[in-house]
Protein backbone atom coordinates (compact mmCIF):
# COMPACT_ATOMS: atom_id res chain seq x y z
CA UNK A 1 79.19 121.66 104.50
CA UNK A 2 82.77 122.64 103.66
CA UNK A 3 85.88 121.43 105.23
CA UNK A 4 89.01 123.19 105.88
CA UNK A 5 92.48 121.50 106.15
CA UNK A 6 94.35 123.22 109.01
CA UNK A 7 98.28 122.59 108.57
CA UNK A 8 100.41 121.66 111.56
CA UNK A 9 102.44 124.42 113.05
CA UNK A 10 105.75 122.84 111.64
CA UNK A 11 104.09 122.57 107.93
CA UNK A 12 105.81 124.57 104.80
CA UNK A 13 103.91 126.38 102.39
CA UNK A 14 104.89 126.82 99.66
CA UNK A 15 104.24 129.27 96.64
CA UNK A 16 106.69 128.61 94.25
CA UNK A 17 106.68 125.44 91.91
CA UNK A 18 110.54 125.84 91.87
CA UNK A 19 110.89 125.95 95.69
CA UNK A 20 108.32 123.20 95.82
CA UNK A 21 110.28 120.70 93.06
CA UNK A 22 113.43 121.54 95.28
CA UNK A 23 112.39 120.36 98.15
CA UNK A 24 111.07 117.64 96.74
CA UNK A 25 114.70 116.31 94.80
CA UNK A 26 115.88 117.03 98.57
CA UNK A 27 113.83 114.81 99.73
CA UNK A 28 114.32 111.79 97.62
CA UNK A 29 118.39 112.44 97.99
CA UNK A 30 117.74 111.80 101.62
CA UNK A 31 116.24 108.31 101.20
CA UNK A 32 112.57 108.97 100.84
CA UNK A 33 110.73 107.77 98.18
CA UNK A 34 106.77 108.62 96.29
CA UNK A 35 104.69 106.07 98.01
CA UNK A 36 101.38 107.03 96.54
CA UNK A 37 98.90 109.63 96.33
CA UNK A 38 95.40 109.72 97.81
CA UNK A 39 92.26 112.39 98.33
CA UNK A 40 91.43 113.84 101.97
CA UNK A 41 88.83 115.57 103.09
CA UNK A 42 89.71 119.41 103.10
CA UNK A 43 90.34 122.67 101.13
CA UNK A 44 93.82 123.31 100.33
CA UNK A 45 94.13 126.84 98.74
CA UNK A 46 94.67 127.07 94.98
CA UNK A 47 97.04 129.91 95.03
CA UNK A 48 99.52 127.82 96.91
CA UNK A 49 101.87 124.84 95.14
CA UNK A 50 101.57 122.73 98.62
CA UNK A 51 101.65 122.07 101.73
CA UNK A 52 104.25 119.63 103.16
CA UNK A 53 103.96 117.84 106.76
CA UNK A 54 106.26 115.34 109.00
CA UNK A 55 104.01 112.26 109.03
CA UNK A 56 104.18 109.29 111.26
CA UNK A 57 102.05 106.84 110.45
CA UNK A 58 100.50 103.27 108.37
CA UNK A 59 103.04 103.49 106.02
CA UNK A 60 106.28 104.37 108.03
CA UNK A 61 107.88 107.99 108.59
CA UNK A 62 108.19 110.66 106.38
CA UNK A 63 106.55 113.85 104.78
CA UNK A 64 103.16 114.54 103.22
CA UNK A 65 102.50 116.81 100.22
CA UNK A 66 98.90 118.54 100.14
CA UNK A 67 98.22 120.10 96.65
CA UNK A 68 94.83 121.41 95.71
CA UNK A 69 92.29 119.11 94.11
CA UNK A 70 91.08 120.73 91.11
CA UNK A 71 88.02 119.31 90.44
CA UNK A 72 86.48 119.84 94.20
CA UNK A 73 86.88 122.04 96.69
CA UNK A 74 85.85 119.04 99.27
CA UNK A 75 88.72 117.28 99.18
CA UNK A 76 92.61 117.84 98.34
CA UNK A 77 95.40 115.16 97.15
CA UNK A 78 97.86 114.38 99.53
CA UNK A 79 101.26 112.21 98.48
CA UNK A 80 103.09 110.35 100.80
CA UNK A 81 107.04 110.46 100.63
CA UNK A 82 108.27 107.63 103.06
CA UNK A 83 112.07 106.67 103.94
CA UNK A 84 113.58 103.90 102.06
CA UNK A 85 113.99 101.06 104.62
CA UNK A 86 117.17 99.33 104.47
């Protein structure tokens, strides 16, 4: 059985590692930080850099970033970028 990993409706996609690594050095000018990275179950599409989500949640508020997993197509990596608390 395969699993699919359906992105909320206020995800970004995106294409372009450039875009992607942008985003990203956004991100961590705004306060957030790399928490750590972990596998869920799902297929995220290898022709895509990632996928990146709001998250509320365990480890506080912030984004997640969904990248393909290349060595399965049951699962896909997902990094968690929380805010820095003061």
């Amino acid at each position: 059985m395969s699993f699919k990993f359906y992105p909320s409706a206020d995800a970004l996609t995106f294409i372009d590692n450039d875009l992607l690594n942008d985003y990203l050095d956004s991100l961590k000018t705004q306060g957030y930080t790399r928490l750590h990275d972990a596998y869920s179950g799902g297929y995220v599409k290898r022709t895509i850099e990632g996928i990146i989500q709001p998250y509320k949640g365990r480890y506080g508020e912030g984004y997640t970033l969904h990248t393909p997993a290349w060595n399965t197509t049951k699962y896909h990596i997902v990094t968690y970028y929380v805010k820095e608390e003061n």
